[in-house]
PDB file of N, CA and C in Angstrom:
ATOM      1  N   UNK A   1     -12.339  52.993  27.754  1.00  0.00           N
ATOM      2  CA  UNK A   1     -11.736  52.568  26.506  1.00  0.00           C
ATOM      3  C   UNK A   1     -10.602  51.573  26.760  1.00  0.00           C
ATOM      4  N   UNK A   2      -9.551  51.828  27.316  1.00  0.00           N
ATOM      5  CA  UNK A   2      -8.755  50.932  27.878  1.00  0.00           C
ATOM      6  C   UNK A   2      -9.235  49.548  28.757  1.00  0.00           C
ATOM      7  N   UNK A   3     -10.208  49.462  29.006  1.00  0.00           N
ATOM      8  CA  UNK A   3     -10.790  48.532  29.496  1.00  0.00           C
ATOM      9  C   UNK A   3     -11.379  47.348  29.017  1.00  0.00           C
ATOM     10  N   UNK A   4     -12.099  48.319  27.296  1.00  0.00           N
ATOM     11  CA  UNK A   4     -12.458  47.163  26.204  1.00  0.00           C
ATOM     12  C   UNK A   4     -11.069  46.738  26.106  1.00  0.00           C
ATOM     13  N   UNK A   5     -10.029  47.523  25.861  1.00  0.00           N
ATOM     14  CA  UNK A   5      -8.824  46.885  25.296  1.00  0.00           C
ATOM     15  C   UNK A   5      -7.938  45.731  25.856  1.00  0.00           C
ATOM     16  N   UNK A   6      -8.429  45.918  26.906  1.00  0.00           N
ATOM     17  CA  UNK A   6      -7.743  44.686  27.868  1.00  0.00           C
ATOM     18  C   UNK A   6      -8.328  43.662  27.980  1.00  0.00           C
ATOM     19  N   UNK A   7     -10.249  43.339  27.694  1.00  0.00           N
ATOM     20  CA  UNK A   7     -10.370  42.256  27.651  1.00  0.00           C
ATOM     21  C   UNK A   7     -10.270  42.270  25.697  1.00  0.00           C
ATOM     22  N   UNK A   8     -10.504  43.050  24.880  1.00  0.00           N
ATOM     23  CA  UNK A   8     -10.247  42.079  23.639  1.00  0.00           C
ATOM     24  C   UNK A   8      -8.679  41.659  23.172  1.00  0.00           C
ATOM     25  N   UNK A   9      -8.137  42.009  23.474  1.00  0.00           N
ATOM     26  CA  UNK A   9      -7.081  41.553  23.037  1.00  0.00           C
ATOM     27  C   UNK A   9      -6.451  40.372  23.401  1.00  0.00           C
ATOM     28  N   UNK A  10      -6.405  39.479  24.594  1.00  0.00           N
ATOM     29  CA  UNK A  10      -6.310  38.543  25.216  1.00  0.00           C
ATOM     30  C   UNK A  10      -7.357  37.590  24.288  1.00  0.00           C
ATOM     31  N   UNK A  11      -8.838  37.900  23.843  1.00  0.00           N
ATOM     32  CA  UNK A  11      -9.568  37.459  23.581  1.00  0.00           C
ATOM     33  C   UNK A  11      -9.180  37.197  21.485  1.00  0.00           C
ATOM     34  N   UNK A  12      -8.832  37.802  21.582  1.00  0.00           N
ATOM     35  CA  UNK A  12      -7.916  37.884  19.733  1.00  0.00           C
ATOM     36  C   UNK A  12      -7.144  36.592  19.985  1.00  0.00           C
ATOM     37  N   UNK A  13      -6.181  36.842  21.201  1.00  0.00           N
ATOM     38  CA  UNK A  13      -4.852  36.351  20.926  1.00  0.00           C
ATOM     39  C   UNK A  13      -5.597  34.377  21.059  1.00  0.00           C
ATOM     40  N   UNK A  14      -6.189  34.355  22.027  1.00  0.00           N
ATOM     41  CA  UNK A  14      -6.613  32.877  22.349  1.00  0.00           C
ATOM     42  C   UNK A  14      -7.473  32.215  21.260  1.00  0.00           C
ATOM     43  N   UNK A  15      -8.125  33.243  20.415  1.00  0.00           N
ATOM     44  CA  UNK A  15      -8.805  33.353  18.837  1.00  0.00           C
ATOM     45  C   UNK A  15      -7.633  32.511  18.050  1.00  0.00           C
ATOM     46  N   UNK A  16      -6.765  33.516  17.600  1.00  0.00           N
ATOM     47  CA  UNK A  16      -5.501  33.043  16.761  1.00  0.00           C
ATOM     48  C   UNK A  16      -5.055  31.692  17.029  1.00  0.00           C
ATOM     49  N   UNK A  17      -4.538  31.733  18.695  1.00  0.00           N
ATOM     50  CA  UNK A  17      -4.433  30.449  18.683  1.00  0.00           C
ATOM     51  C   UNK A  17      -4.899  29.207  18.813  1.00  0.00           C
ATOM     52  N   UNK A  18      -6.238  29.008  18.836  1.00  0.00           N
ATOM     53  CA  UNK A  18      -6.971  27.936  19.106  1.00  0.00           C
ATOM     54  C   UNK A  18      -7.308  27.940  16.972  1.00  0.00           C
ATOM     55  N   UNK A  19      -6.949  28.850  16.266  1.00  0.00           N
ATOM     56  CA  UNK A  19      -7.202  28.401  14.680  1.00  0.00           C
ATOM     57  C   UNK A  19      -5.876  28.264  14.419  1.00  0.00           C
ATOM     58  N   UNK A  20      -4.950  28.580  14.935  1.00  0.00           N
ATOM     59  CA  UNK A  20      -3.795  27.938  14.594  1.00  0.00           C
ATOM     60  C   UNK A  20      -3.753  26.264  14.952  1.00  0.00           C
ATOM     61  N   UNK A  21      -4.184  26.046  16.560  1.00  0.00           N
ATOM     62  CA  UNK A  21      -4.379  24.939  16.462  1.00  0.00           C
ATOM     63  C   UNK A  21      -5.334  23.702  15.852  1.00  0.00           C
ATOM     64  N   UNK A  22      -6.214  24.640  15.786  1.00  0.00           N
ATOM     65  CA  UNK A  22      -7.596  23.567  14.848  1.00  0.00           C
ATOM     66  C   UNK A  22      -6.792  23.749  13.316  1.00  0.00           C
ATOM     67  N   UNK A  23      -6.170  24.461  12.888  1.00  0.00           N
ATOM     68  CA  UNK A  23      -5.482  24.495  11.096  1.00  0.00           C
ATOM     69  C   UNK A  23      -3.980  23.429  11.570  1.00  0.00           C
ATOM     70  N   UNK A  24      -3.651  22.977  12.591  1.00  0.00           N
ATOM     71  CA  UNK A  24      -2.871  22.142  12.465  1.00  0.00           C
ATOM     72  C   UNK A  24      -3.116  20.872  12.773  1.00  0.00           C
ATOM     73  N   UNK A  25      -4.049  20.829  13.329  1.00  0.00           N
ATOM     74  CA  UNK A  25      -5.135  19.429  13.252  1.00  0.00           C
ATOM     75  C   UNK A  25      -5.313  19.120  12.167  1.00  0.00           C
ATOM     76  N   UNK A  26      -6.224  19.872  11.313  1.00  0.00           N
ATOM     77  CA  UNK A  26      -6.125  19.426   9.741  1.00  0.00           C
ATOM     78  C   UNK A  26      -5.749  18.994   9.041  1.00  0.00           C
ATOM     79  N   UNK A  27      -4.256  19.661   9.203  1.00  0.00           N
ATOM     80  CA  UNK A  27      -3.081  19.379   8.737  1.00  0.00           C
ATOM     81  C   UNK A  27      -3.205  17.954   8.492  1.00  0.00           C
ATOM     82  N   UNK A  28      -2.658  17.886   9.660  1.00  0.00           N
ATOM     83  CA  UNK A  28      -2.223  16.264  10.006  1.00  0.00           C
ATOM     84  C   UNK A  28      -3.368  15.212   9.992  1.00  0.00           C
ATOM     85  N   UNK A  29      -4.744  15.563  10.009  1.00  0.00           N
ATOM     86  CA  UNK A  29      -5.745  14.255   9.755  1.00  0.00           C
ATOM     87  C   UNK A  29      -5.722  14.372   7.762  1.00  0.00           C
ATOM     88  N   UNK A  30      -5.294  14.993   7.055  1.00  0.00           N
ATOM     89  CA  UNK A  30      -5.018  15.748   5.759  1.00  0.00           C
ATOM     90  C   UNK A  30      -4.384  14.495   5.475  1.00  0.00           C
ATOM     91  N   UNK A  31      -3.336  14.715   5.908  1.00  0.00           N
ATOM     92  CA  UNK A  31      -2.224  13.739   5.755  1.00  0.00           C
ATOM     93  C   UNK A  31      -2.023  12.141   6.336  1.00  0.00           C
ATOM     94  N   UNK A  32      -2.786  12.201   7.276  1.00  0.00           N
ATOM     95  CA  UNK A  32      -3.430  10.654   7.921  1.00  0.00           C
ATOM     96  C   UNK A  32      -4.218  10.435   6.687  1.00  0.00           C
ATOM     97  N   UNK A  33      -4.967  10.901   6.319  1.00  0.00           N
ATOM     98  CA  UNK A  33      -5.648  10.498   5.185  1.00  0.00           C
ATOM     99  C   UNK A  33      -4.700   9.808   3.746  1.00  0.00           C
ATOM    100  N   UNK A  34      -4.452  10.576   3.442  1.00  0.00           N
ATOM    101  CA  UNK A  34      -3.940  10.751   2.677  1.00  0.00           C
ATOM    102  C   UNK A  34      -2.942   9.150   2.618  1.00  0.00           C
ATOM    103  N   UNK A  35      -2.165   9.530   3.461  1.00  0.00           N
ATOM    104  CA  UNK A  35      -1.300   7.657   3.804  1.00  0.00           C
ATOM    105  C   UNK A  35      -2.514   6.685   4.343  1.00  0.00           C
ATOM    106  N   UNK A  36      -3.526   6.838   4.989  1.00  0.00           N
ATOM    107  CA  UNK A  36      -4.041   5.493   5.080  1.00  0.00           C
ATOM    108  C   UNK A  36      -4.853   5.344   3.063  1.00  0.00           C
ATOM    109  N   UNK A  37      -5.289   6.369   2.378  1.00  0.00           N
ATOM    110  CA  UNK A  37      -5.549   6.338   1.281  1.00  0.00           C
ATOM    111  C   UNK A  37      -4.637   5.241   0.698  1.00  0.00           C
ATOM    112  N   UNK A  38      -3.072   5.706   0.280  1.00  0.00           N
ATOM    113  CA  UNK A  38      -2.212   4.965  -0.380  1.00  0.00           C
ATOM    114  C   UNK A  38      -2.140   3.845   0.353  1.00  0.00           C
ATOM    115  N   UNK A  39      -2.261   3.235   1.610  1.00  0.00           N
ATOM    116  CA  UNK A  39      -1.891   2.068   2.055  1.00  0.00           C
ATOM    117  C   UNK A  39      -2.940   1.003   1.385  1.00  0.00           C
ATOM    118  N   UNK A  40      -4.071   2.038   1.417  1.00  0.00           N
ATOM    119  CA  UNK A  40      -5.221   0.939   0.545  1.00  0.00           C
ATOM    120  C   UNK A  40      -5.257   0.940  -0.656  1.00  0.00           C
ATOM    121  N   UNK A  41      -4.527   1.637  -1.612  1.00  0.00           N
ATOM    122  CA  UNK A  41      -4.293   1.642  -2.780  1.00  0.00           C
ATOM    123  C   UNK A  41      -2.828   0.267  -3.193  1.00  0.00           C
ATOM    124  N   UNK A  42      -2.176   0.378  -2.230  1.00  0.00           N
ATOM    125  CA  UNK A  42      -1.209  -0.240  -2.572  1.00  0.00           C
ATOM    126  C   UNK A  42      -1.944  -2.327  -1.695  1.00  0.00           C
ATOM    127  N   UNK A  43      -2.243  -2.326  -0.671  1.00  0.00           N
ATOM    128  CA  UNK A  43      -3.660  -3.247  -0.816  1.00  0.00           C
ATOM    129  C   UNK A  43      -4.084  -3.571  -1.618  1.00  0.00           C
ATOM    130  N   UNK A  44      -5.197  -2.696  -2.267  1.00  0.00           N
ATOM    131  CA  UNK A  44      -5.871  -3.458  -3.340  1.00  0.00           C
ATOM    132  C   UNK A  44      -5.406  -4.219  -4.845  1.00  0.00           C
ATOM    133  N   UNK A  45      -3.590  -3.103  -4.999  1.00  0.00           N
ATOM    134  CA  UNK A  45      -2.757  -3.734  -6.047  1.00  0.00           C
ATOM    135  C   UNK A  45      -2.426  -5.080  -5.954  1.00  0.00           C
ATOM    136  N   UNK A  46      -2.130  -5.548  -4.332  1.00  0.00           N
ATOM    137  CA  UNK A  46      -1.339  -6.671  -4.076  1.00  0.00           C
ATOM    138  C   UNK A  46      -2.526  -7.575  -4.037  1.00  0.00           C
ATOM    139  N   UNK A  47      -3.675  -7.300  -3.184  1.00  0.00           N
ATOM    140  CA  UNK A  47      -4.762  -7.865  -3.681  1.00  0.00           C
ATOM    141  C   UNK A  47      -5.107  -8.552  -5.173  1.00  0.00           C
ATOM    142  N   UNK A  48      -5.080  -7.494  -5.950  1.00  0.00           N
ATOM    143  CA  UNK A  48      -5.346  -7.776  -7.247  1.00  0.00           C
ATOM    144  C   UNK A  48      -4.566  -8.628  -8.321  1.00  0.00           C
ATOM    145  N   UNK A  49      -3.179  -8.480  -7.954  1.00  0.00           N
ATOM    146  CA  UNK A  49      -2.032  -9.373  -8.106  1.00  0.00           C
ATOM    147  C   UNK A  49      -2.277 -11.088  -7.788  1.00  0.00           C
ATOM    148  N   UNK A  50      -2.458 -10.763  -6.555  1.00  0.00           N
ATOM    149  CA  UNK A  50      -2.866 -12.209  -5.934  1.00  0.00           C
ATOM    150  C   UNK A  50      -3.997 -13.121  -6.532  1.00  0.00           C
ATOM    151  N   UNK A  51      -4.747 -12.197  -6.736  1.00  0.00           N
ATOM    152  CA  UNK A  51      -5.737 -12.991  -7.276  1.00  0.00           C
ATOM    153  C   UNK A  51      -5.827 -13.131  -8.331  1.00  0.00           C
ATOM    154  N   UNK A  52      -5.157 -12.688  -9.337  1.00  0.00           N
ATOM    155  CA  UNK A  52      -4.260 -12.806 -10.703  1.00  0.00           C
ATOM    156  C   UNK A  52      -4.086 -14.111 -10.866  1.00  0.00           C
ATOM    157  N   UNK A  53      -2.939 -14.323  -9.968  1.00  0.00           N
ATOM    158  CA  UNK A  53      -2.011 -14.945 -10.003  1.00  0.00           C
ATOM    159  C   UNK A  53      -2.590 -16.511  -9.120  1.00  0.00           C
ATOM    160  N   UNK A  54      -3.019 -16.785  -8.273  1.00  0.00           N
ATOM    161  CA  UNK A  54      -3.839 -17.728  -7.983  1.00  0.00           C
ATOM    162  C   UNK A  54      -4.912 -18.054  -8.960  1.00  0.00           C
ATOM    163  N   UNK A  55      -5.823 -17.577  -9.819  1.00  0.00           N
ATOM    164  CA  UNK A  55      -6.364 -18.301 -10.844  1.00  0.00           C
ATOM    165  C   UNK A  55      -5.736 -18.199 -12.151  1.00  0.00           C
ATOM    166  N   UNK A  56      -4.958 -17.855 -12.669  1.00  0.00           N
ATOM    167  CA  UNK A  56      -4.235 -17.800 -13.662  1.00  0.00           C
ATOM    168  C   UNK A  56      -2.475 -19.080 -13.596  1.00  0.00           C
ATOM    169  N   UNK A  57      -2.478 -19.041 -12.183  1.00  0.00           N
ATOM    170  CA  UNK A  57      -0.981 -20.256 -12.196  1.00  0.00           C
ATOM    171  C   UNK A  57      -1.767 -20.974 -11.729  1.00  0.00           C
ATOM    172  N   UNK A  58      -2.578 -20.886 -10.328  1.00  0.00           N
ATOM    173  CA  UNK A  58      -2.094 -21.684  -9.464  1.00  0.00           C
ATOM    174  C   UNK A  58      -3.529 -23.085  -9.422  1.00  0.00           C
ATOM    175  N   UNK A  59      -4.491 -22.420 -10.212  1.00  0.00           N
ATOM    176  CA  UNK A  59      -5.924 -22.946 -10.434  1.00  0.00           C
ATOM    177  C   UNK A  59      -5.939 -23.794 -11.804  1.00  0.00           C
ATOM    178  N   UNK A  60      -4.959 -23.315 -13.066  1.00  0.00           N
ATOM    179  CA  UNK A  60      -5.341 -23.478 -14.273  1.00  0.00           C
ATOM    180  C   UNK A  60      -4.267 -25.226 -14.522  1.00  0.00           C
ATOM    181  N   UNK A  61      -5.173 -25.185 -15.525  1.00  0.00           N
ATOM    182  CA  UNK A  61      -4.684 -26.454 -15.651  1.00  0.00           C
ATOM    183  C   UNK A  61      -3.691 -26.759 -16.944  1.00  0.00           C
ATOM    184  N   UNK A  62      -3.461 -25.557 -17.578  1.00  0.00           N
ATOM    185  CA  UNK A  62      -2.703 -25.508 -18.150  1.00  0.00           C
ATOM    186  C   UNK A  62      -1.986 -24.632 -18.168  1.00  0.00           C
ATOM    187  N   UNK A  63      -0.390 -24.811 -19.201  1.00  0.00           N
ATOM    188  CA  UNK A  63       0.704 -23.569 -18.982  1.00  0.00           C
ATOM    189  C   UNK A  63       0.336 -22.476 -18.925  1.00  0.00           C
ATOM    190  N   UNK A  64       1.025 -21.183 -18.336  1.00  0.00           N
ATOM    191  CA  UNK A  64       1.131 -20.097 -17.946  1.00  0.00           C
ATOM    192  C   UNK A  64       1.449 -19.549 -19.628  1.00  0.00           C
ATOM    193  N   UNK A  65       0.641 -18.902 -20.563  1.00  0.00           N
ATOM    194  CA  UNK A  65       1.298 -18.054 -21.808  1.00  0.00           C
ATOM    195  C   UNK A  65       2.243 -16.843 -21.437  1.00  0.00           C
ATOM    196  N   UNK A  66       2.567 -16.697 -22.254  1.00  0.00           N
ATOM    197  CA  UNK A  66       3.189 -15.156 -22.660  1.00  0.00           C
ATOM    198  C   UNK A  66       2.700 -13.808 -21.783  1.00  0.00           C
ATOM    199  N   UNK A  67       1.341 -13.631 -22.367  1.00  0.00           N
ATOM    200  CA  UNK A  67       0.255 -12.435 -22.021  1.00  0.00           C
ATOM    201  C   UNK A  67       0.741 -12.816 -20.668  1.00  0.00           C
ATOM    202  N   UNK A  68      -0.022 -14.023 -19.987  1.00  0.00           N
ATOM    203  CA  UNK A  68      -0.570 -14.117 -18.193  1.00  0.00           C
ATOM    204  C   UNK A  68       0.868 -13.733 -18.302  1.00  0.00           C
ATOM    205  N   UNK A  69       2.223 -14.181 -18.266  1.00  0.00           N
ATOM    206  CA  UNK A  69       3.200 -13.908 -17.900  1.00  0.00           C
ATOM    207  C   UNK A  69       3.996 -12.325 -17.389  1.00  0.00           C
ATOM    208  N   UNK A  70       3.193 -11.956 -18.599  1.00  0.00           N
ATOM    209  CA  UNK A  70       3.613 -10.315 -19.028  1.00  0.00           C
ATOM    210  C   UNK A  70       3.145  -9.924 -17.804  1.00  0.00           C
ATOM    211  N   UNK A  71       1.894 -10.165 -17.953  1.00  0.00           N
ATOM    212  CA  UNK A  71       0.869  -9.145 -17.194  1.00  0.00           C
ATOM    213  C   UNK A  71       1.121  -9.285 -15.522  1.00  0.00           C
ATOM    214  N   UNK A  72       1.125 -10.622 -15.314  1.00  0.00           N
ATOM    215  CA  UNK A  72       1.927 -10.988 -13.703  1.00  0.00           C
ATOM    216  C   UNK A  72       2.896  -9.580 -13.080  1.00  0.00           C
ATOM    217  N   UNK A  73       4.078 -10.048 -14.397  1.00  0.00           N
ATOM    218  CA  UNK A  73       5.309  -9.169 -14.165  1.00  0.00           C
ATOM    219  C   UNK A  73       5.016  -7.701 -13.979  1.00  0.00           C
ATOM    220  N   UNK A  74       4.217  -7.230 -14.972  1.00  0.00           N
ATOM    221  CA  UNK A  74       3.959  -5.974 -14.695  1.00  0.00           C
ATOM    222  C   UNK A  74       3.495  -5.538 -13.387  1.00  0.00           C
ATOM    223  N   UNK A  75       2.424  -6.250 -13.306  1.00  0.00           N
ATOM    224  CA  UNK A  75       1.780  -6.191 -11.937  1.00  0.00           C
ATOM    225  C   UNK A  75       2.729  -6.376 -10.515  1.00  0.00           C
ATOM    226  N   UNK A  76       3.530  -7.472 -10.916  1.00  0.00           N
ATOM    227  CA  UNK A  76       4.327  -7.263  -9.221  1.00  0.00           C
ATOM    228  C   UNK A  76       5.319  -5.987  -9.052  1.00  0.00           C
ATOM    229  N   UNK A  77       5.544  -5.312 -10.848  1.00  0.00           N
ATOM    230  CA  UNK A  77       7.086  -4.426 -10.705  1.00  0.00           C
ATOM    231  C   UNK A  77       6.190  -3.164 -10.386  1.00  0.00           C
ATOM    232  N   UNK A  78       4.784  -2.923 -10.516  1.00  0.00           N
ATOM    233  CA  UNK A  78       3.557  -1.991 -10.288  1.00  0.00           C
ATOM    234  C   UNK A  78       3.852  -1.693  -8.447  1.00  0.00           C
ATOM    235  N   UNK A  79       4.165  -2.867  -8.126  1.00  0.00           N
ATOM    236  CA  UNK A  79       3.378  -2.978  -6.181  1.00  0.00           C
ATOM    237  C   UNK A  79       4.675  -1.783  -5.984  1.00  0.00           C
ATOM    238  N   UNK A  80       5.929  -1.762  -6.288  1.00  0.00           N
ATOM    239  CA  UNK A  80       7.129  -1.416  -6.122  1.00  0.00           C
ATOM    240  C   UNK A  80       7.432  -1.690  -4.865  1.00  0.00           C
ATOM    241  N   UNK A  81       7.468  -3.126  -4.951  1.00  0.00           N
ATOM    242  CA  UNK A  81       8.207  -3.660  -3.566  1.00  0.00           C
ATOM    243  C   UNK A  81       8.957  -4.653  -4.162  1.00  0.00           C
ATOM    244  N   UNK A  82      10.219  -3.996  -3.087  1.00  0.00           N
ATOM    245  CA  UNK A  82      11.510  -5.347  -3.540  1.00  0.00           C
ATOM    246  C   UNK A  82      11.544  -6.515  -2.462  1.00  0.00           C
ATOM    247  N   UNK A  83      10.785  -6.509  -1.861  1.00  0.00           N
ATOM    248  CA  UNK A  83      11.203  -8.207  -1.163  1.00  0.00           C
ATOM    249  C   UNK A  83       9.950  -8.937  -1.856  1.00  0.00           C
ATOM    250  N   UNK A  84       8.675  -8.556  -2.284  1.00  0.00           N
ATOM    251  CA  UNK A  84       7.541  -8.778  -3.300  1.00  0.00           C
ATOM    252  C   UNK A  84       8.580  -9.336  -4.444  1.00  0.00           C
ATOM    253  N   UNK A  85       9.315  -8.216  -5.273  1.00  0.00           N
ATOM    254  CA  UNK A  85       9.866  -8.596  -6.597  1.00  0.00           C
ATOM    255  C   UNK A  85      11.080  -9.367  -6.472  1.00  0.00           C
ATOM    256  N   UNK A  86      11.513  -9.554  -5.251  1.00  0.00           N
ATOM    257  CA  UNK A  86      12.646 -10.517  -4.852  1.00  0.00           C
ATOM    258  C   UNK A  86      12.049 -12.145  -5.090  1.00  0.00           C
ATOM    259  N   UNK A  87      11.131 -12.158  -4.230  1.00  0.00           N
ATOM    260  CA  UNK A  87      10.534 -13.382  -3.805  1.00  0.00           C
ATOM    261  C   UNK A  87      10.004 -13.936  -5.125  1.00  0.00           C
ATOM    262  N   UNK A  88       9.131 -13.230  -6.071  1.00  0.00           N
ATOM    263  CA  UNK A  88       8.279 -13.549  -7.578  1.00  0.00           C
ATOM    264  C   UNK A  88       9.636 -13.626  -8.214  1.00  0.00           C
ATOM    265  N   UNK A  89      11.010 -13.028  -8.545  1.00  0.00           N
ATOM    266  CA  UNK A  89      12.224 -13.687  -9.444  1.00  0.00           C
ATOM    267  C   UNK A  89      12.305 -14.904  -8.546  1.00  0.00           C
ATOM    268  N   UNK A  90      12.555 -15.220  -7.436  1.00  0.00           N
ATOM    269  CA  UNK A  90      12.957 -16.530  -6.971  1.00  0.00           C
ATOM    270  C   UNK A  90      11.923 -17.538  -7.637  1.00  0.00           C
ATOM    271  N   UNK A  91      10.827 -17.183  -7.689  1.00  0.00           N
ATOM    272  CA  UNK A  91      10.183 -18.017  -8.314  1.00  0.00           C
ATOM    273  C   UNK A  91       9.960 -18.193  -9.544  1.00  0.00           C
ATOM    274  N   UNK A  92       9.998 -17.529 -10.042  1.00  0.00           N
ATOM    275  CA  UNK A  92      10.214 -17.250 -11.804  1.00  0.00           C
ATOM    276  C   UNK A  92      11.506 -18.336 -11.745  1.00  0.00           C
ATOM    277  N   UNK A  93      12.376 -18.149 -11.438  1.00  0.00           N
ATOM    278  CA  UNK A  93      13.842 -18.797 -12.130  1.00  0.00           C
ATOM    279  C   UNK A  93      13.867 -20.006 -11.055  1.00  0.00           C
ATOM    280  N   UNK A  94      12.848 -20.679 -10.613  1.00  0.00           N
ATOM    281  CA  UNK A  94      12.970 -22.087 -10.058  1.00  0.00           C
ATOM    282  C   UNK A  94      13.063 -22.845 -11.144  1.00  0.00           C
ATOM    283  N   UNK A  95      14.017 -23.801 -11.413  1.00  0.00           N
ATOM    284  CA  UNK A  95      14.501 -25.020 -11.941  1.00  0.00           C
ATOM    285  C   UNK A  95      13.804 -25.958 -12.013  1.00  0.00           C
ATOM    286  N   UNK A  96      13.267 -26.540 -10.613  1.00  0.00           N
ATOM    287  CA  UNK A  96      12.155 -27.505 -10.562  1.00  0.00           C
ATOM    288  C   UNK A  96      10.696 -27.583  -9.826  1.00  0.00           C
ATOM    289  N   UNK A  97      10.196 -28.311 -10.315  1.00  0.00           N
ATOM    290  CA  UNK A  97       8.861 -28.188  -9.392  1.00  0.00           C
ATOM    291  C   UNK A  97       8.910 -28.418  -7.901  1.00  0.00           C
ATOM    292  N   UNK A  98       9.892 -28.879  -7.182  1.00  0.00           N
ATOM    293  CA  UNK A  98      10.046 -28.713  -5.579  1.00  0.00           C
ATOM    294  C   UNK A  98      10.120 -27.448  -5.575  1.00  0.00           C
ATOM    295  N   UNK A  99      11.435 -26.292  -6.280  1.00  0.00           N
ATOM    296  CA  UNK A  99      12.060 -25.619  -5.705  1.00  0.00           C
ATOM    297  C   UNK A  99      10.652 -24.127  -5.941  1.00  0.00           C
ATOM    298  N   UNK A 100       9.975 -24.824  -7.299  1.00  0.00           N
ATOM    299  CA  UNK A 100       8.820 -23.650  -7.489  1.00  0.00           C
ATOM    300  C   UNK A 100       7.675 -23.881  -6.550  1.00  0.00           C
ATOM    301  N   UNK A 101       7.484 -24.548  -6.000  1.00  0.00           N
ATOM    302  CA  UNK A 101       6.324 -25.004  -5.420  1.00  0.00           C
ATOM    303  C   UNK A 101       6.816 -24.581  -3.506  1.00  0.00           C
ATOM    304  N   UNK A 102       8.024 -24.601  -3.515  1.00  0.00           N
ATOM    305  CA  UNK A 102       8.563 -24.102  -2.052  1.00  0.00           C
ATOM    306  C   UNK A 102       8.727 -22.326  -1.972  1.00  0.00           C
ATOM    307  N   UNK A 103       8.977 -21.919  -3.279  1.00  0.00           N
ATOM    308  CA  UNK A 103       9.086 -20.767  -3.880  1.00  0.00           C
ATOM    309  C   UNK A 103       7.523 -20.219  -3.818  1.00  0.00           C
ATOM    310  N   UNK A 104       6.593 -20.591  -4.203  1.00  0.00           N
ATOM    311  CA  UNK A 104       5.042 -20.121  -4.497  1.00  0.00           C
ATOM    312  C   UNK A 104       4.466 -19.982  -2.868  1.00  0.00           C
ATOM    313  N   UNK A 105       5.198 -20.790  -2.277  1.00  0.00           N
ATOM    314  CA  UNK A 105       4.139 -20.880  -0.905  1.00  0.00           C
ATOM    315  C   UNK A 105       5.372 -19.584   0.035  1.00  0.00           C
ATOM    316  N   UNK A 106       6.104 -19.525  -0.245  1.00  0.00           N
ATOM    317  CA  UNK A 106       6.650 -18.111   0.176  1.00  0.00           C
ATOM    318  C   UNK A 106       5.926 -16.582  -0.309  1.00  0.00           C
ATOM    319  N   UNK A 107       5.765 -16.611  -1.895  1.00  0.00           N
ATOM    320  CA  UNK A 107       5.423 -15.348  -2.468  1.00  0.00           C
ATOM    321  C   UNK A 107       3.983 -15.568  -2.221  1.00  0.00           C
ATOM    322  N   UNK A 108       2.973 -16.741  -1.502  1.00  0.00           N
ATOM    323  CA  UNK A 108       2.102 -16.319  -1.112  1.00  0.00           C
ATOM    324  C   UNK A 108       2.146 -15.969   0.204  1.00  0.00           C
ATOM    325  N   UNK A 109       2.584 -16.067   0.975  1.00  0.00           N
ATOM    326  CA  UNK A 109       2.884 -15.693   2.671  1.00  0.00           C
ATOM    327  C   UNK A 109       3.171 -14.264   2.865  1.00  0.00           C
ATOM    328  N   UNK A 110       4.248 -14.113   1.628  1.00  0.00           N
ATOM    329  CA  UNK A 110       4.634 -12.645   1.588  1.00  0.00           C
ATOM    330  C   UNK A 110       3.352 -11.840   1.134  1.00  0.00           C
ATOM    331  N   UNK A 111       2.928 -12.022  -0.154  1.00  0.00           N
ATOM    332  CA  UNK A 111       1.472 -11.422  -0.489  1.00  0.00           C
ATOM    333  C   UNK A 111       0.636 -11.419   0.616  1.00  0.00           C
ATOM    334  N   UNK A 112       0.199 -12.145   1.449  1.00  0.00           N
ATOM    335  CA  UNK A 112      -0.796 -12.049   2.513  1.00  0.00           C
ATOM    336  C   UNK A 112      -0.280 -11.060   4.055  1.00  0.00           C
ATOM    337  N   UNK A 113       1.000 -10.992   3.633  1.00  0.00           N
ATOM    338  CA  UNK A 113       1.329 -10.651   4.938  1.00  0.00           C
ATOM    339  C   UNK A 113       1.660  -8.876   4.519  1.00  0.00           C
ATOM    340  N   UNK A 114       1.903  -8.684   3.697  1.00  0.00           N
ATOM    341  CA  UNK A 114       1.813  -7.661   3.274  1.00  0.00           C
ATOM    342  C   UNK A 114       0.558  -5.765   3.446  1.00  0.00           C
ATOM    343  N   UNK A 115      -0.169  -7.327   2.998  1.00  0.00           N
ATOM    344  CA  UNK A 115      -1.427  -6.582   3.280  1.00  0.00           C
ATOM    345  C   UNK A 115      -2.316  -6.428   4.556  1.00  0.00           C
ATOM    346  N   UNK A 116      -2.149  -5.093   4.723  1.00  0.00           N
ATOM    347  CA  UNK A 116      -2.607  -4.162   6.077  1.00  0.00           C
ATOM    348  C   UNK A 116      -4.077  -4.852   6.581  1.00  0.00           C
TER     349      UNK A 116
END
């Protein structure tokens, strides 16, 4: 009797811990998931932004309305990035067409570089 007992119990204990370790594996590919999920969620926003915003300013041949305007804005204050919403006010409040056009080729560099 003592003999079963000596090999199961050793045999429990290496049990426990090899599901402790496979339940903390999980864990953490759980959560790898989970952040590479949002990294592509927040991707496809800036994505979607971009391409907004390149046929709607940068293609069209006429002024930017109201709506496209709105909807831009929403969309960059959506990404919730402040060097994103830094860079799109710098360009919003350019004065002239040098300073917007030096301004646009930044908030596109930033948009591209952004994304993973």
């Amino acid at each position: 009797m003592l003999n079963k007992k000596v090999i199961w119990v050793p045999v429990i204990c290496l049990s426990l811990a090899a599901n402790a370790l496979l339940g903390l594996l999980l864990v953490n590919q759980i959560y790898a998931n989970a952040k590479a999920n949002q990294t592509h969620q927040l991707d496809l926003k800036t994505l979607s932004f971009t391409n907004l915003f390149i046929q709607k300013v940068l293609l069209s041949d006429q002024p930017v309305d109201f709506n496209t305007r709105l909807q831009l804005e929403t969309m960059v204050r959506n990404l919730n990035d402040p060097d994103i919403l830094a860079q799109w006010q710098a360009f919003t409040q350019s004065q002239d067409q040098t300073t917007a056009s030096a301004q646009v080729k930044k908030l596109l560099y930033l948009l591209v570089s952004k994304i993973s």
